[in-house]
C-alpha atoms as a PDB file:
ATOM      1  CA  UNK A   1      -3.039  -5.943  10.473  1.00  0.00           C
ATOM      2  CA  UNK A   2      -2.023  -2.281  10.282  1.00  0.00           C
ATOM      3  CA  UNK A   3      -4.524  -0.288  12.875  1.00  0.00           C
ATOM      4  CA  UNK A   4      -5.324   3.807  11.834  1.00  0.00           C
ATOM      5  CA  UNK A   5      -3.585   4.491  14.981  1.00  0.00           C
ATOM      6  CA  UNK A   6      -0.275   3.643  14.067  1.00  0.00           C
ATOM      7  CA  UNK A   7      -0.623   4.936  10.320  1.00  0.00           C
ATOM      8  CA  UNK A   8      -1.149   8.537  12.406  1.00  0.00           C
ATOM      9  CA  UNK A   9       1.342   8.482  14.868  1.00  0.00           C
ATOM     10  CA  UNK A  10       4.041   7.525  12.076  1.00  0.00           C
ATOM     11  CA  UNK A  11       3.148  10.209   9.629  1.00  0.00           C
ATOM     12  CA  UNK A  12       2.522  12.443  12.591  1.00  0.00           C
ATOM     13  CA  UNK A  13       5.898  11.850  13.491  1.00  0.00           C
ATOM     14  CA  UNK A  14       7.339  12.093   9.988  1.00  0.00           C
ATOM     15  CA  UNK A  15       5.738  15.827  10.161  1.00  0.00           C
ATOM     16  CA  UNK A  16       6.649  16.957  12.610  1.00  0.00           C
ATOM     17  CA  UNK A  17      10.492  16.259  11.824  1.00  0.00           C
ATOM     18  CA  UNK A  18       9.545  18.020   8.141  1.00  0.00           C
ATOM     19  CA  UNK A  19       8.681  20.881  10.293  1.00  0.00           C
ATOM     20  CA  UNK A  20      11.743  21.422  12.940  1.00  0.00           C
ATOM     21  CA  UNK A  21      14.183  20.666  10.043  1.00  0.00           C
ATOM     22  CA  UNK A  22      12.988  23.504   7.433  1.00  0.00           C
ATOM     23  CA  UNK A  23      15.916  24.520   5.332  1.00  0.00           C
ATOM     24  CA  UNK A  24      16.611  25.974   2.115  1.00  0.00           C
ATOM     25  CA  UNK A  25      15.709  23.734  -0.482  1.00  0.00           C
ATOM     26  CA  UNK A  26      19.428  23.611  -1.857  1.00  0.00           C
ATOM     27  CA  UNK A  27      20.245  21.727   1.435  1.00  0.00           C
ATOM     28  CA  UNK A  28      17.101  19.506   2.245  1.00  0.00           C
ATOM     29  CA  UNK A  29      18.272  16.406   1.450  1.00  0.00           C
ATOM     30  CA  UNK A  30      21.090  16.904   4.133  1.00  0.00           C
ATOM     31  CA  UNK A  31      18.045  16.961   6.622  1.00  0.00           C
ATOM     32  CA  UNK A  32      15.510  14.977   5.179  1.00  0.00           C
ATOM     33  CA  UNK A  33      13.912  13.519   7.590  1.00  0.00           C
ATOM     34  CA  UNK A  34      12.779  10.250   5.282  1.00  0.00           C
ATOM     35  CA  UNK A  35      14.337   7.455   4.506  1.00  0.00           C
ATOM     36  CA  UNK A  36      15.457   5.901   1.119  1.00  0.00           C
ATOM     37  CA  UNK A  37      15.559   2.472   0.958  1.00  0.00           C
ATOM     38  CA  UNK A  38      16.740   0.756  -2.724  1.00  0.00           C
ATOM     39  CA  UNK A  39      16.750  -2.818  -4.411  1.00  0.00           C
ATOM     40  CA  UNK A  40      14.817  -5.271  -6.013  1.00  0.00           C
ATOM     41  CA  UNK A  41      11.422  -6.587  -4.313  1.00  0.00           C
ATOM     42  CA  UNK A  42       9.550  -9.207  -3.189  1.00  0.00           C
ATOM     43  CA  UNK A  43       6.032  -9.377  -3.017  1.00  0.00           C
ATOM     44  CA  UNK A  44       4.313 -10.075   0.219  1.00  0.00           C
ATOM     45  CA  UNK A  45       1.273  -9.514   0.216  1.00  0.00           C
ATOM     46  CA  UNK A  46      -0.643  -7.062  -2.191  1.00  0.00           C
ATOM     47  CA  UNK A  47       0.419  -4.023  -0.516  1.00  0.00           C
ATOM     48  CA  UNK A  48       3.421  -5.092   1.026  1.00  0.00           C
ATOM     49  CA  UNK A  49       7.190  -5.247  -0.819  1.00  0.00           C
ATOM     50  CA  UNK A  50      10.202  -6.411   1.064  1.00  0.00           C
ATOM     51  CA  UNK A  51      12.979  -4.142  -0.274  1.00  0.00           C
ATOM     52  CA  UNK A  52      16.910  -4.826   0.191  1.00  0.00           C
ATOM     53  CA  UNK A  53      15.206  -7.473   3.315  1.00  0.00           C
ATOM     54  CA  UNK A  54      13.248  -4.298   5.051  1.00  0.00           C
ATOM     55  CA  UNK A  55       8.840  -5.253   5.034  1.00  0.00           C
ATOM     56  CA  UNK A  56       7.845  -2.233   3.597  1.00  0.00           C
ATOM     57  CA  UNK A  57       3.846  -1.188   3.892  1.00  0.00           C
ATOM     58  CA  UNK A  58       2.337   0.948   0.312  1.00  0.00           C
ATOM     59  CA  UNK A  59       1.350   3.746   1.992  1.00  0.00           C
ATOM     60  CA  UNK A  60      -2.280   5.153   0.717  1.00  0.00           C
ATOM     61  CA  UNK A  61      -3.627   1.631  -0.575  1.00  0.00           C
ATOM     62  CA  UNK A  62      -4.844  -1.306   1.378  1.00  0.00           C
ATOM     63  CA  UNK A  63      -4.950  -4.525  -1.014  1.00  0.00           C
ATOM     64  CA  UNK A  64      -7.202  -7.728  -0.177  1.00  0.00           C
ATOM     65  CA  UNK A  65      -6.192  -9.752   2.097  1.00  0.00           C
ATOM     66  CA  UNK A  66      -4.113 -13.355   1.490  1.00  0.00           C
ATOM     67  CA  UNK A  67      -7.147 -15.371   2.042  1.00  0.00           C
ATOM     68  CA  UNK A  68     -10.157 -13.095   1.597  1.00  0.00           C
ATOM     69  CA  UNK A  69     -12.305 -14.490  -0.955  1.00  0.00           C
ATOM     70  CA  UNK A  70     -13.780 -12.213  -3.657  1.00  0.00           C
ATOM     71  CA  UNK A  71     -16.457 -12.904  -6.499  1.00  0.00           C
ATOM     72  CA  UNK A  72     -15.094 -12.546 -10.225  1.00  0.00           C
ATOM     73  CA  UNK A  73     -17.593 -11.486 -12.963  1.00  0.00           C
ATOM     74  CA  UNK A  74     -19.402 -14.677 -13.696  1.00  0.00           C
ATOM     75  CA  UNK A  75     -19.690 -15.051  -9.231  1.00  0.00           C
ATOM     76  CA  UNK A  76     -16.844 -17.289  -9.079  1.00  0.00           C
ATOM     77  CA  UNK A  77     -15.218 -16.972  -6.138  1.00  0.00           C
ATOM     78  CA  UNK A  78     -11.195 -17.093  -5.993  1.00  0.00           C
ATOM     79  CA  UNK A  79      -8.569 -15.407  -3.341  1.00  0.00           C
ATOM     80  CA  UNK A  80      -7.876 -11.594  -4.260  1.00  0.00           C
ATOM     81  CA  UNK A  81      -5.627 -11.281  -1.603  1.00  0.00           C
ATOM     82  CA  UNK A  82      -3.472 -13.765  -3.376  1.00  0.00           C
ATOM     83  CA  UNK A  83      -4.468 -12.617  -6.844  1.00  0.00           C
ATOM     84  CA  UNK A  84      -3.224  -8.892  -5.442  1.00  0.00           C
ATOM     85  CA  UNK A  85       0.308 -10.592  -4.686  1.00  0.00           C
ATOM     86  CA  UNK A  86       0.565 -12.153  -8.036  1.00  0.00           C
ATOM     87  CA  UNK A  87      -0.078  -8.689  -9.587  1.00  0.00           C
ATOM     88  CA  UNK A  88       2.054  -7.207  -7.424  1.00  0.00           C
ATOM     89  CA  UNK A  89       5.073  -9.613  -7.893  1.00  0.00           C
ATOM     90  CA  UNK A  90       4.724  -8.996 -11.386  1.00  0.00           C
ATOM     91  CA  UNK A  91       5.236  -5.358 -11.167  1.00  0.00           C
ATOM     92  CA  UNK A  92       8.329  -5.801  -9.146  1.00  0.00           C
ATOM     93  CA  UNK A  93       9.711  -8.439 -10.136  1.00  0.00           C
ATOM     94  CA  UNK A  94      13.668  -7.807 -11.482  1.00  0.00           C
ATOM     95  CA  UNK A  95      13.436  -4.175 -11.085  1.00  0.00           C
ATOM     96  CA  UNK A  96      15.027  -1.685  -8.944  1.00  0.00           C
ATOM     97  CA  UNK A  97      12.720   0.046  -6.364  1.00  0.00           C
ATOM     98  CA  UNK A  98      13.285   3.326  -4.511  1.00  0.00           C
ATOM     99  CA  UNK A  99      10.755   3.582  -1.593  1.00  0.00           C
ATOM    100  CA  UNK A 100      10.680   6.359   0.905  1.00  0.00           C
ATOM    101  CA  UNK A 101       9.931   5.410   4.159  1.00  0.00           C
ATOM    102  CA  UNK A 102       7.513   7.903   6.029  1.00  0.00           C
ATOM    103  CA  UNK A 103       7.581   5.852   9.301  1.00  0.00           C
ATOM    104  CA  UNK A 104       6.625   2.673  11.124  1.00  0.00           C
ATOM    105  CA  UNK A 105       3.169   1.538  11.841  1.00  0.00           C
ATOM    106  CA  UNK A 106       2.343  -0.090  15.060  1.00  0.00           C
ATOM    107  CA  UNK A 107       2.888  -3.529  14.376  1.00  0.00           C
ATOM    108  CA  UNK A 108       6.434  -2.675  13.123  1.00  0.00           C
ATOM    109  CA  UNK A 109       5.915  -2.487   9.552  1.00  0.00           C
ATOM    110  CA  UNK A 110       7.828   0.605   7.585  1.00  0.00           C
ATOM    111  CA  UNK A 111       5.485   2.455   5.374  1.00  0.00           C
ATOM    112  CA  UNK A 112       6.371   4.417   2.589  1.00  0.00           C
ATOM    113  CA  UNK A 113       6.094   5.014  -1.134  1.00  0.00           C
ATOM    114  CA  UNK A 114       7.840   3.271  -3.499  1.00  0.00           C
ATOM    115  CA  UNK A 115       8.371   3.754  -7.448  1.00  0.00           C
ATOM    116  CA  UNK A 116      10.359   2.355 -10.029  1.00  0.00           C
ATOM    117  CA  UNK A 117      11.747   5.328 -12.242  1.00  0.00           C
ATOM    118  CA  UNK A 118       9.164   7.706 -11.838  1.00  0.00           C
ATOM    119  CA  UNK A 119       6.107   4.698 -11.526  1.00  0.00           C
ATOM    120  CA  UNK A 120       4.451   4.695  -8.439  1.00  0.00           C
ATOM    121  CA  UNK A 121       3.937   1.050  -7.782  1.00  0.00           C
ATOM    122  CA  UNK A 122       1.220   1.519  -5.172  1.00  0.00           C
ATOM    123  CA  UNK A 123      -0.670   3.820  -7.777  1.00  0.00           C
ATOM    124  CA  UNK A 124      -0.085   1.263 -10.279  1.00  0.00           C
ATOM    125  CA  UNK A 125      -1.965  -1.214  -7.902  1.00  0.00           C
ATOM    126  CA  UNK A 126      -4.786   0.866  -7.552  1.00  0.00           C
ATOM    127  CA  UNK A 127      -4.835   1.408 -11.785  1.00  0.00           C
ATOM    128  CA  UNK A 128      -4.574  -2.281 -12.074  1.00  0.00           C
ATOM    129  CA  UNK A 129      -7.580  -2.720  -9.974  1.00  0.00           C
ATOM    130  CA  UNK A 130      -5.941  -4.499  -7.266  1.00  0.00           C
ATOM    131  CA  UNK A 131      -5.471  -2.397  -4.562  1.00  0.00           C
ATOM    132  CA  UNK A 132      -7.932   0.247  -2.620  1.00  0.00           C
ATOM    133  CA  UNK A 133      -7.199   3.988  -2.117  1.00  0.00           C
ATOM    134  CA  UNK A 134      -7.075   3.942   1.736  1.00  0.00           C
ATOM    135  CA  UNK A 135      -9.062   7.257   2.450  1.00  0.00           C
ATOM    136  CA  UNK A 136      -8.191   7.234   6.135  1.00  0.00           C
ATOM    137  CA  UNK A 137      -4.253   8.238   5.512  1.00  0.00           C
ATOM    138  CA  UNK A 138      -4.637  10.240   1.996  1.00  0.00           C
ATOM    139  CA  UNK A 139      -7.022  10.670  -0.954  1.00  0.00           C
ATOM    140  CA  UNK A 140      -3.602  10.135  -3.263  1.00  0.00           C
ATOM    141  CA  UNK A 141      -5.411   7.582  -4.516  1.00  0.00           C
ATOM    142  CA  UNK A 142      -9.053   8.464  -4.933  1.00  0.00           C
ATOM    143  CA  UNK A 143      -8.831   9.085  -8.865  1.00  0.00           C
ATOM    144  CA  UNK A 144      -7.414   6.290  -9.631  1.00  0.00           C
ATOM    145  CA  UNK A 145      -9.768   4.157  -7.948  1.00  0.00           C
ATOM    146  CA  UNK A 146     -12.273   5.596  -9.670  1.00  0.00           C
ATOM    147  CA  UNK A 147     -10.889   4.948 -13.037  1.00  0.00           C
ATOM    148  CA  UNK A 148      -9.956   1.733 -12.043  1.00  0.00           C
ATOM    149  CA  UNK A 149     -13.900   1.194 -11.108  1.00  0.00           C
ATOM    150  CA  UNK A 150     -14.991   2.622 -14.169  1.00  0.00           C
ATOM    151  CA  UNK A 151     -12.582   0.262 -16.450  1.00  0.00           C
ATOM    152  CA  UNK A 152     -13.665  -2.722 -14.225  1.00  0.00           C
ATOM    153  CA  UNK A 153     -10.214  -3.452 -13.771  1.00  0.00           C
ATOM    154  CA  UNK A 154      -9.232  -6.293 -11.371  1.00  0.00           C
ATOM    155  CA  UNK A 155     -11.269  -6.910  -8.561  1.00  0.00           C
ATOM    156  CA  UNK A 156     -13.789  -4.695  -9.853  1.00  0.00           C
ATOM    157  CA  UNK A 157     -14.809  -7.015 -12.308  1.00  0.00           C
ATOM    158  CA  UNK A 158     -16.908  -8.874  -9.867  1.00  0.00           C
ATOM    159  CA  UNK A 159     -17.216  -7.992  -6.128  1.00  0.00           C
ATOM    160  CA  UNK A 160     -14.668  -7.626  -3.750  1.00  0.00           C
ATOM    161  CA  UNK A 161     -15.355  -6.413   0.126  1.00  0.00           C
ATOM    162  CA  UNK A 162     -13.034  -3.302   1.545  1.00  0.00           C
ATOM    163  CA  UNK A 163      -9.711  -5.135   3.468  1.00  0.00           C
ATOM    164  CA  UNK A 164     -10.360  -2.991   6.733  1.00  0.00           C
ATOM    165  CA  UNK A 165     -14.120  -3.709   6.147  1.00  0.00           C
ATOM    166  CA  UNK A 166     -13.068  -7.634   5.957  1.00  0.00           C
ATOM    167  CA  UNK A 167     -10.562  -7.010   8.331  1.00  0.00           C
ATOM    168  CA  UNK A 168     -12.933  -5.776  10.811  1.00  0.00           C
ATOM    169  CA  UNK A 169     -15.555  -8.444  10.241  1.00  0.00           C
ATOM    170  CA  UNK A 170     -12.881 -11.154  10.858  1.00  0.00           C
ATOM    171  CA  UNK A 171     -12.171  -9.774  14.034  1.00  0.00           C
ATOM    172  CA  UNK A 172     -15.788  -9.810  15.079  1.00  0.00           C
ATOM    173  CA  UNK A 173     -16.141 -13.154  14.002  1.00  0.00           C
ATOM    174  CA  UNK A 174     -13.161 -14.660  16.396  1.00  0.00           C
ATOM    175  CA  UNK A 175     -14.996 -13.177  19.287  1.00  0.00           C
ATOM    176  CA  UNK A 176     -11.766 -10.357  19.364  1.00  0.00           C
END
Protein backbone atom coordinates (compact mmCIF):
# COMPACT_ATOMS: atom_id res chain seq x y z
CA UNK A 1 0.00 0.00 0.00
CA UNK A 2 1.36 3.30 -1.31
CA UNK A 3 0.03 6.18 1.30
CA UNK A 4 -0.53 10.08 -0.42
CA UNK A 5 2.15 11.01 1.89
CA UNK A 6 4.89 9.40 0.36
CA UNK A 7 3.60 10.00 -3.36
CA UNK A 8 4.18 13.96 -2.12
CA UNK A 9 7.27 13.91 -0.47
CA UNK A 10 8.86 11.95 -3.57
CA UNK A 11 7.62 14.24 -6.25
CA UNK A 12 8.20 17.07 -3.85
CA UNK A 13 11.58 16.04 -3.76
CA UNK A 14 11.92 15.33 -7.48
CA UNK A 15 10.93 19.27 -7.77
CA UNK A 16 12.67 20.65 -5.99
CA UNK A 17 15.98 19.11 -7.59
CA UNK A 18 14.19 20.28 -11.19
CA UNK A 19 14.38 23.61 -9.63
CA UNK A 20 18.14 24.06 -8.10
CA UNK A 21 19.48 22.32 -11.28
CA UNK A 22 17.92 24.78 -14.07
CA UNK A 23 20.18 24.81 -17.05
CA UNK A 24 20.05 25.47 -20.59
CA UNK A 25 18.14 22.99 -22.24
CA UNK A 26 21.22 21.91 -24.49
CA UNK A 27 22.75 20.57 -21.19
CA UNK A 28 19.75 19.17 -19.07
CA UNK A 29 20.22 15.81 -19.39
CA UNK A 30 23.76 16.27 -17.75
CA UNK A 31 21.64 17.37 -14.63
CA UNK A 32 18.56 15.66 -14.83
CA UNK A 33 17.59 15.02 -11.81
CA UNK A 34 15.42 11.64 -12.89
CA UNK A 35 16.31 8.51 -13.37
CA UNK A 36 16.15 6.16 -16.47
CA UNK A 37 15.77 2.80 -15.83
CA UNK A 38 15.56 0.23 -19.18
CA UNK A 39 14.62 -3.54 -19.92
CA UNK A 40 12.00 -5.84 -20.32
CA UNK A 41 9.14 -6.15 -17.52
CA UNK A 42 7.38 -8.11 -15.35
CA UNK A 43 4.08 -7.58 -14.21
CA UNK A 44 3.34 -7.31 -10.56
CA UNK A 45 0.54 -6.20 -9.89
CA UNK A 46 -1.69 -3.94 -12.21
CA UNK A 47 0.20 -0.89 -11.64
CA UNK A 48 3.37 -2.19 -10.75
CA UNK A 49 6.36 -3.40 -13.44
CA UNK A 50 9.62 -4.73 -12.21
CA UNK A 51 12.13 -3.32 -14.74
CA UNK A 52 15.90 -4.63 -15.19
CA UNK A 53 14.90 -6.27 -11.19
CA UNK A 54 13.97 -2.51 -9.79
CA UNK A 55 9.68 -2.60 -8.41
CA UNK A 56 8.68 0.22 -10.20
CA UNK A 57 5.12 2.04 -9.11
CA UNK A 58 2.88 3.70 -12.56
CA UNK A 59 2.81 6.90 -11.38
CA UNK A 60 -0.83 8.70 -11.94
CA UNK A 61 -2.94 5.31 -11.96
CA UNK A 62 -3.87 3.08 -9.11
CA UNK A 63 -5.09 -0.46 -10.56
CA UNK A 64 -7.37 -2.96 -8.42
CA UNK A 65 -5.98 -4.67 -6.09
CA UNK A 66 -4.65 -8.65 -6.36
CA UNK A 67 -7.60 -9.91 -4.56
CA UNK A 68 -10.30 -7.24 -4.71
CA UNK A 69 -13.27 -8.66 -6.19
CA UNK A 70 -15.19 -6.71 -8.86
CA UNK A 71 -18.67 -7.41 -10.64
CA UNK A 72 -18.46 -8.03 -14.57
CA UNK A 73 -21.51 -7.06 -16.71
CA UNK A 74 -23.84 -9.93 -16.16
CA UNK A 75 -22.82 -9.39 -11.82
CA UNK A 76 -20.36 -12.05 -11.91
CA UNK A 77 -17.90 -11.49 -9.67
CA UNK A 78 -14.07 -12.34 -10.58
CA UNK A 79 -10.57 -10.70 -9.20
CA UNK A 80 -9.72 -7.34 -11.14
CA UNK A 81 -6.75 -6.95 -9.33
CA UNK A 82 -5.56 -10.09 -10.98
CA UNK A 83 -7.40 -9.45 -14.22
CA UNK A 84 -5.34 -5.83 -14.13
CA UNK A 85 -1.98 -7.99 -13.96
CA UNK A 86 -2.95 -10.18 -16.79
CA UNK A 87 -3.59 -7.02 -18.88
CA UNK A 88 -0.73 -5.58 -17.78
CA UNK A 89 1.68 -8.55 -18.46
CA UNK A 90 0.37 -8.56 -21.77
CA UNK A 91 1.38 -5.11 -22.56
CA UNK A 92 4.86 -5.73 -21.40
CA UNK A 93 5.53 -8.72 -22.07
CA UNK A 94 8.95 -9.11 -24.53
CA UNK A 95 9.30 -5.49 -24.95
CA UNK A 96 11.76 -2.99 -23.96
CA UNK A 97 10.58 -0.39 -21.35
CA UNK A 98 12.08 3.01 -20.54
CA UNK A 99 10.60 4.29 -17.20
CA UNK A 100 11.63 7.46 -15.50
CA UNK A 101 11.78 7.30 -12.04
CA UNK A 102 10.37 10.51 -10.23
CA UNK A 103 11.16 9.14 -6.71
CA UNK A 104 10.41 6.61 -4.00
CA UNK A 105 7.22 6.30 -2.14
CA UNK A 106 7.20 5.50 1.47
CA UNK A 107 7.08 1.95 1.50
CA UNK A 108 10.16 1.87 -0.82
CA UNK A 109 8.62 1.47 -4.06
CA UNK A 110 10.22 3.72 -7.14
CA UNK A 111 7.57 5.52 -9.02
CA UNK A 112 7.82 6.71 -12.32
CA UNK A 113 6.51 6.63 -15.87
CA UNK A 114 7.23 4.18 -18.13
CA UNK A 115 6.60 3.79 -22.08
CA UNK A 116 7.53 1.58 -24.69
CA UNK A 117 8.55 3.76 -27.83
CA UNK A 118 6.52 6.62 -27.32
CA UNK A 119 3.35 4.35 -25.51
CA UNK A 120 2.72 5.25 -22.18
CA UNK A 121 1.97 1.96 -20.57
CA UNK A 122 0.25 3.42 -17.52
CA UNK A 123 -2.04 5.49 -19.99
CA UNK A 124 -2.56 2.44 -21.88
CA UNK A 125 -3.93 0.86 -18.57
CA UNK A 126 -6.23 3.46 -17.99
CA UNK A 127 -7.48 3.19 -22.06
CA UNK A 128 -7.78 -0.47 -21.52
CA UNK A 129 -10.05 0.07 -18.66
CA UNK A 130 -7.91 -1.43 -16.14
CA UNK A 131 -6.38 1.02 -14.24
CA UNK A 132 -7.79 4.40 -12.39
CA UNK A 133 -6.48 7.96 -13.00
CA UNK A 134 -5.21 8.62 -9.42
CA UNK A 135 -6.46 12.33 -9.01
CA UNK A 136 -4.53 12.84 -5.79
CA UNK A 137 -0.87 12.95 -7.66
CA UNK A 138 -2.04 14.28 -11.32
CA UNK A 139 -5.13 14.59 -13.54
CA UNK A 140 -2.66 12.99 -16.48
CA UNK A 141 -5.06 10.63 -16.57
CA UNK A 142 -8.52 12.09 -16.20
CA UNK A 143 -9.42 11.90 -20.08
CA UNK A 144 -8.66 8.79 -20.51
CA UNK A 145 -10.64 7.50 -17.81
CA UNK A 146 -13.35 9.03 -19.09
CA UNK A 147 -13.14 7.50 -22.45
CA UNK A 148 -12.36 4.42 -21.01
CA UNK A 149 -15.87 4.82 -18.96
CA UNK A 150 -17.65 5.82 -21.87
CA UNK A 151 -16.35 2.66 -24.08
CA UNK A 152 -17.08 0.41 -21.01
CA UNK A 153 -13.77 -0.86 -21.33
CA UNK A 154 -12.48 -3.32 -18.68
CA UNK A 155 -13.63 -3.00 -15.37
CA UNK A 156 -16.13 -0.64 -16.42
CA UNK A 157 -18.12 -3.15 -17.90
CA UNK A 158 -19.60 -4.08 -14.62
CA UNK A 159 -18.66 -2.46 -11.25
CA UNK A 160 -15.49 -2.14 -9.79
CA UNK A 161 -14.82 -0.10 -6.28
CA UNK A 162 -11.81 2.73 -6.30
CA UNK A 163 -8.32 0.70 -4.96
CA UNK A 164 -7.68 3.51 -2.24
CA UNK A 165 -11.50 3.41 -1.62
CA UNK A 166 -11.05 -0.60 -1.15
CA UNK A 167 -7.89 -0.02 0.25
CA UNK A 168 -9.23 2.09 2.91
CA UNK A 169 -12.21 -0.10 3.71
CA UNK A 170 -9.84 -3.10 4.21
CA UNK A 171 -8.04 -1.30 6.67
CA UNK A 172 -11.15 -0.45 8.61
CA UNK A 173 -12.23 -3.81 8.49
CA UNK A 174 -8.88 -5.37 10.29
CA UNK A 175 -9.55 -3.05 13.13
CA UNK A 176 -6.12 -0.92 11.68
Amino acid sequence: MVSTTGYLHALAAGLAAALACAAPAAAQTQFDPYETVTGTAEAQEGDILIVGGRTIRLYGIDAPEMGQICTDRRGREYDCGAGARNILTMIVRDRELDCTVYGQTIDGLQAGRCFIGTADVGRAMVLRGWAFAYRAFTHRYQDDEARAQDDRAGFWQGRAERPWIWRSQQIRASGG
